[in-house]
C-alpha atoms as a PDB file:
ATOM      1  CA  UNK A   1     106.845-161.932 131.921  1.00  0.00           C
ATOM      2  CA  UNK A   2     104.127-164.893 131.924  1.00  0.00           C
ATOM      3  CA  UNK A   3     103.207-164.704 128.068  1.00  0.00           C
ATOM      4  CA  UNK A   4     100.547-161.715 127.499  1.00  0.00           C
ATOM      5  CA  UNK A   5      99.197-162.039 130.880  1.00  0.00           C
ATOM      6  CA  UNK A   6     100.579-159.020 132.025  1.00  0.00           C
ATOM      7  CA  UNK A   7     102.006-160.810 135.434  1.00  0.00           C
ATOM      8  CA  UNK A   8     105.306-160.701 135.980  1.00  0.00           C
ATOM      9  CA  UNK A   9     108.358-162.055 138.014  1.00  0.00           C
ATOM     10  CA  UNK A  10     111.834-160.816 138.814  1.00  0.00           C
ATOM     11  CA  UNK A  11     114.688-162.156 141.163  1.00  0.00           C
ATOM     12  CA  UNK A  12     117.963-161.824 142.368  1.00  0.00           C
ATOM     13  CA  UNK A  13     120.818-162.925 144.830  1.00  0.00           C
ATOM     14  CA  UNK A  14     124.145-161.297 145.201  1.00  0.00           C
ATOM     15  CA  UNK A  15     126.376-163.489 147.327  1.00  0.00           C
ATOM     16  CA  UNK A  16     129.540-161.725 148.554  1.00  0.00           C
ATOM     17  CA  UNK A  17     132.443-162.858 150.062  1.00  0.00           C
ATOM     18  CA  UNK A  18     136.071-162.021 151.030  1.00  0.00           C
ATOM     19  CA  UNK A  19     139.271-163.130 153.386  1.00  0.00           C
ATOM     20  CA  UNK A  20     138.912-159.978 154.991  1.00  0.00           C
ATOM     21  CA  UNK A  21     136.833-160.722 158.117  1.00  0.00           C
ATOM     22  CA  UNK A  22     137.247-158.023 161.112  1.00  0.00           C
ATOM     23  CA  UNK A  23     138.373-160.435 164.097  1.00  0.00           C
ATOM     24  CA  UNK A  24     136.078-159.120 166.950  1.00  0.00           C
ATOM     25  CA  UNK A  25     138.635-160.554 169.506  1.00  0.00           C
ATOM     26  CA  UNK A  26     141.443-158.470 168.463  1.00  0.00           C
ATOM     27  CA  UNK A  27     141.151-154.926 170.251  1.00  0.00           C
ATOM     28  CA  UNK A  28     143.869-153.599 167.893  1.00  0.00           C
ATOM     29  CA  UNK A  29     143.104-151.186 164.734  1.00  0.00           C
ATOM     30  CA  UNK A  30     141.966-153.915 162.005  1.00  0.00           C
ATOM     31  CA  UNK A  31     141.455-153.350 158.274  1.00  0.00           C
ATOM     32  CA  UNK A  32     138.573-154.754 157.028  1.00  0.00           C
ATOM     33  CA  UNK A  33     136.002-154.226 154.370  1.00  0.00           C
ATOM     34  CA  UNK A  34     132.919-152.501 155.016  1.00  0.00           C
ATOM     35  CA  UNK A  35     129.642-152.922 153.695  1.00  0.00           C
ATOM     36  CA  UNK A  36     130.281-156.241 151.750  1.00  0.00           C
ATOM     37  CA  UNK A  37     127.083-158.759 152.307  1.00  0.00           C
ATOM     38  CA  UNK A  38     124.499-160.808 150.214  1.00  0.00           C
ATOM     39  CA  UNK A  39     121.539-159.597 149.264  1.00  0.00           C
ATOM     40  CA  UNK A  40     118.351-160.113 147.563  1.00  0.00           C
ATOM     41  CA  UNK A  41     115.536-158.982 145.657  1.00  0.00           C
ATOM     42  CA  UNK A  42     111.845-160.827 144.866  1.00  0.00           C
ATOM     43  CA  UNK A  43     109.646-158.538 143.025  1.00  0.00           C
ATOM     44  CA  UNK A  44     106.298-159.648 141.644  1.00  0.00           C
ATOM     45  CA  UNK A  45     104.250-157.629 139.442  1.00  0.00           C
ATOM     46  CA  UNK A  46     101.391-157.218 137.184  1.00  0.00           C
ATOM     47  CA  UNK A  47     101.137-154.583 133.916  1.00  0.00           C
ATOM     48  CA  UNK A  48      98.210-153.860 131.951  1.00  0.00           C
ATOM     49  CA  UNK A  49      96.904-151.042 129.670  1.00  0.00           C
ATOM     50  CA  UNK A  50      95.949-148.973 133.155  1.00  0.00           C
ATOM     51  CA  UNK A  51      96.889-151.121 136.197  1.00  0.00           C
ATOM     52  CA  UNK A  52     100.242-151.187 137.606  1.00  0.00           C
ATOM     53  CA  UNK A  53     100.411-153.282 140.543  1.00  0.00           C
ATOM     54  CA  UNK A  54     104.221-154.029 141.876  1.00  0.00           C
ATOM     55  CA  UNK A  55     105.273-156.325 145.125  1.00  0.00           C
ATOM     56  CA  UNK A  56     108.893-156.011 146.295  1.00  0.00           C
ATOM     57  CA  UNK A  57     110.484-157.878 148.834  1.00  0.00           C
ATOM     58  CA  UNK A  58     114.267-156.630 148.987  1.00  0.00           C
ATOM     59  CA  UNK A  59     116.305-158.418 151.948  1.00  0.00           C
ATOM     60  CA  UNK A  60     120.557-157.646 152.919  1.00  0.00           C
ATOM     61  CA  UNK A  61     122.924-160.181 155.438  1.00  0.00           C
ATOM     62  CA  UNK A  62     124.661-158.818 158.425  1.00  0.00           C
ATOM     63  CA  UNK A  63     127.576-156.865 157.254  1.00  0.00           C
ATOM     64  CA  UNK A  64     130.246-154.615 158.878  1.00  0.00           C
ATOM     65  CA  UNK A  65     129.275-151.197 158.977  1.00  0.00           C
ATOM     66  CA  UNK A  66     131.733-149.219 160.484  1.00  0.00           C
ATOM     67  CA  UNK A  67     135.396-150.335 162.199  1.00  0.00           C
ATOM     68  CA  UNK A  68     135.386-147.208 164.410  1.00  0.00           C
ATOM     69  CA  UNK A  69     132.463-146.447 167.433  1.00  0.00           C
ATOM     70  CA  UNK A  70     131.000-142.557 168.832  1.00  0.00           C
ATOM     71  CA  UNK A  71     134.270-142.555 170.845  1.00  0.00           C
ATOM     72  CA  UNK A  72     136.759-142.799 168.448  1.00  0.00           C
ATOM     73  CA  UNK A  73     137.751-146.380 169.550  1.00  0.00           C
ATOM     74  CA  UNK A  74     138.494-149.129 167.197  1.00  0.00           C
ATOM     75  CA  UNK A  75     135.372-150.995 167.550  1.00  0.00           C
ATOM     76  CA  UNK A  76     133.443-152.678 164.831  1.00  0.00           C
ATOM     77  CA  UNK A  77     129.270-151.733 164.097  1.00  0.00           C
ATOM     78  CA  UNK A  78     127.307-154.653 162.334  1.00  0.00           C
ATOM     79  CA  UNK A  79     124.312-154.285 160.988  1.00  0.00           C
ATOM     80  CA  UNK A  80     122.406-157.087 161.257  1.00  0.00           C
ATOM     81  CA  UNK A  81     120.436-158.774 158.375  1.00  0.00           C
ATOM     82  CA  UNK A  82     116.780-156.627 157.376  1.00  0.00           C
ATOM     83  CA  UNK A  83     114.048-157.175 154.524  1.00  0.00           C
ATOM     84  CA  UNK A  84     111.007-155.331 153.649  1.00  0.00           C
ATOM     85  CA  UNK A  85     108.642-155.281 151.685  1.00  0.00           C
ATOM     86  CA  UNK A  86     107.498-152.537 149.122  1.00  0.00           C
ATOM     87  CA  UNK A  87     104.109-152.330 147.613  1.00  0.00           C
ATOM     88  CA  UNK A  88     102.952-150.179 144.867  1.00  0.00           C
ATOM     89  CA  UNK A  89      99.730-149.469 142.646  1.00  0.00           C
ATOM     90  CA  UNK A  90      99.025-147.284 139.610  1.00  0.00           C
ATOM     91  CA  UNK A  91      95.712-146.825 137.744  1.00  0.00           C
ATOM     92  CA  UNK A  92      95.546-144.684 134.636  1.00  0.00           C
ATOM     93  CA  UNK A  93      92.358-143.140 134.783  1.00  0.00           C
ATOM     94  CA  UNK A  94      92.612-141.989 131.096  1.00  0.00           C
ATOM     95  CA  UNK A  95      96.012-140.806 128.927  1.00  0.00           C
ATOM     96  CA  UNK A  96      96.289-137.763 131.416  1.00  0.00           C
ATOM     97  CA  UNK A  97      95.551-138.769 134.619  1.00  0.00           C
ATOM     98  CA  UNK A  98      97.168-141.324 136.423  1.00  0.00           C
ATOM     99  CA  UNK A  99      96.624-141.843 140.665  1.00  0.00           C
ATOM    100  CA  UNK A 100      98.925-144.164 142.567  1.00  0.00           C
ATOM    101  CA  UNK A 101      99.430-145.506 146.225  1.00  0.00           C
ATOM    102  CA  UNK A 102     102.636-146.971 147.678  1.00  0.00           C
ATOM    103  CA  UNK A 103     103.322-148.549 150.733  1.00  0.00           C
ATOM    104  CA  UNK A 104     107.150-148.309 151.946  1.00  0.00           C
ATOM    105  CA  UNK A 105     107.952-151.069 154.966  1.00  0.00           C
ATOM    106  CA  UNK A 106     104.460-152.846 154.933  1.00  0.00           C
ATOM    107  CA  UNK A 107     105.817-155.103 157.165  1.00  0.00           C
ATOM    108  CA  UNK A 108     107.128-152.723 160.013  1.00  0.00           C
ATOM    109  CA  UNK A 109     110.388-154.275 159.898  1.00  0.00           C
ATOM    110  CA  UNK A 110     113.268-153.174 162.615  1.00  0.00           C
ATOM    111  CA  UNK A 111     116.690-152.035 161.693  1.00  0.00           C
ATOM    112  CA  UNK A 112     119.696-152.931 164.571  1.00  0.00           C
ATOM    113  CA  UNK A 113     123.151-152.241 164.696  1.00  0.00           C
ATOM    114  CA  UNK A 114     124.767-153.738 167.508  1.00  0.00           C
ATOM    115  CA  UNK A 115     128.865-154.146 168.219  1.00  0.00           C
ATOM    116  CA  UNK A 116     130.980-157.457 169.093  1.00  0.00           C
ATOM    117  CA  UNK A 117     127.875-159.560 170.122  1.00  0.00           C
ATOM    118  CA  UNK A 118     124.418-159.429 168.904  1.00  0.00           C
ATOM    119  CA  UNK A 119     123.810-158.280 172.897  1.00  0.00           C
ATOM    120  CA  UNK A 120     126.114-155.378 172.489  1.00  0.00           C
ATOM    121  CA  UNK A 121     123.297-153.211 170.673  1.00  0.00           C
ATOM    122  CA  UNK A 122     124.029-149.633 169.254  1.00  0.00           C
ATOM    123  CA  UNK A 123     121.069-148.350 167.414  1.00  0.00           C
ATOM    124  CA  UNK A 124     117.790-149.811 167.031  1.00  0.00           C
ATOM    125  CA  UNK A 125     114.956-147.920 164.869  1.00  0.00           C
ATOM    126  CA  UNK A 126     111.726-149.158 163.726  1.00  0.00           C
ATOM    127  CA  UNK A 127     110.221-146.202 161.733  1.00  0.00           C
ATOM    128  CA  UNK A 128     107.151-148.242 160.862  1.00  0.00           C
ATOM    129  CA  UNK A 129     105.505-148.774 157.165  1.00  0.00           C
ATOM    130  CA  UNK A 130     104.971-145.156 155.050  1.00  0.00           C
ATOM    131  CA  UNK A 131     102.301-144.643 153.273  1.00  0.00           C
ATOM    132  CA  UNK A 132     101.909-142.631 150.316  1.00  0.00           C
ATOM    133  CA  UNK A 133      99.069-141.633 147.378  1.00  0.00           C
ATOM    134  CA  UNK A 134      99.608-139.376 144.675  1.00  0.00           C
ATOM    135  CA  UNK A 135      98.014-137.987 141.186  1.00  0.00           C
ATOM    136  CA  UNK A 136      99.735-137.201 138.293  1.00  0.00           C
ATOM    137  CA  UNK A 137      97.938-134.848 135.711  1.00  0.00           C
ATOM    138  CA  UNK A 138      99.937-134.321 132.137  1.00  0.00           C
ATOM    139  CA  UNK A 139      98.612-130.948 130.970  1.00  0.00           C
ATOM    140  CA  UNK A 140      98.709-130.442 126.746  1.00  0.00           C
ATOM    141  CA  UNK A 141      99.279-133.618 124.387  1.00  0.00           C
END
């Protein structure tokens, strides 16, 4: 928090490592750990007596997401690195009525998965931002 301003900030990196790398010129069964890769998290925000306003950026690295492919054959999935960005804001109209809007994915980011090489891809999506607005009524005290 900046003082009383009601602006905030919050951040985080999670870097992950391990000896354990899946060797994508070995054809043989391989163990390796799925899932492990850095990450991080910006979110920016602002809080008053009935404004909410909240900013998230959360971004992941390329990791290994599966050793095996459709076919049964020992082949490794990565996917690759993504970020998006999250936005949300609340107004409370008065104690019982509060009305929102959120936007999931403003930035119509695409999600890949591809195999051995980045040109091997396996799955691509790009399911475009969601948008959402709600109201929230609290009947009785």
């Amino acid at each position: 928090m900046f003082g009383k301003s009601g602006f905030g900030l919050s951040a985080n990196y999670t870097l992950v490592d391990s000896n354990l790398a899946y060797d994508n010129q070995n054809r043989a069964e391989q163990f390796a750990i799925v899932g492990l890769s850095d990450s991080a998290n910006l979110v920016a925000f602002f809080e008053n007596r009935n404004w909410e306003v909240r900013a998230a950026y959360n971004w992941r690295d390329e990791f290994l997401s599966g050793v095996v492919d459709g076919t049964g054959l020992p082949n490794p999935n990565y996917t690759e690195a993504y970020g998006q960005l999250d936005v949300n804001v609340g107004y409370t109209w008065h104690d019982n009525l509060t009305l929102s809007i959120e936007a999931i994915n403003l930035t119509d980011e695409i999600q890949r998965i591809h195999g051995r090489t980045p040109q091997e891809v396996l799955f691509v999506t790009q399911t475009g931002p969601r948008y959402m607005i709600g109201a929230r009524y609290k009947f009785g005290r």
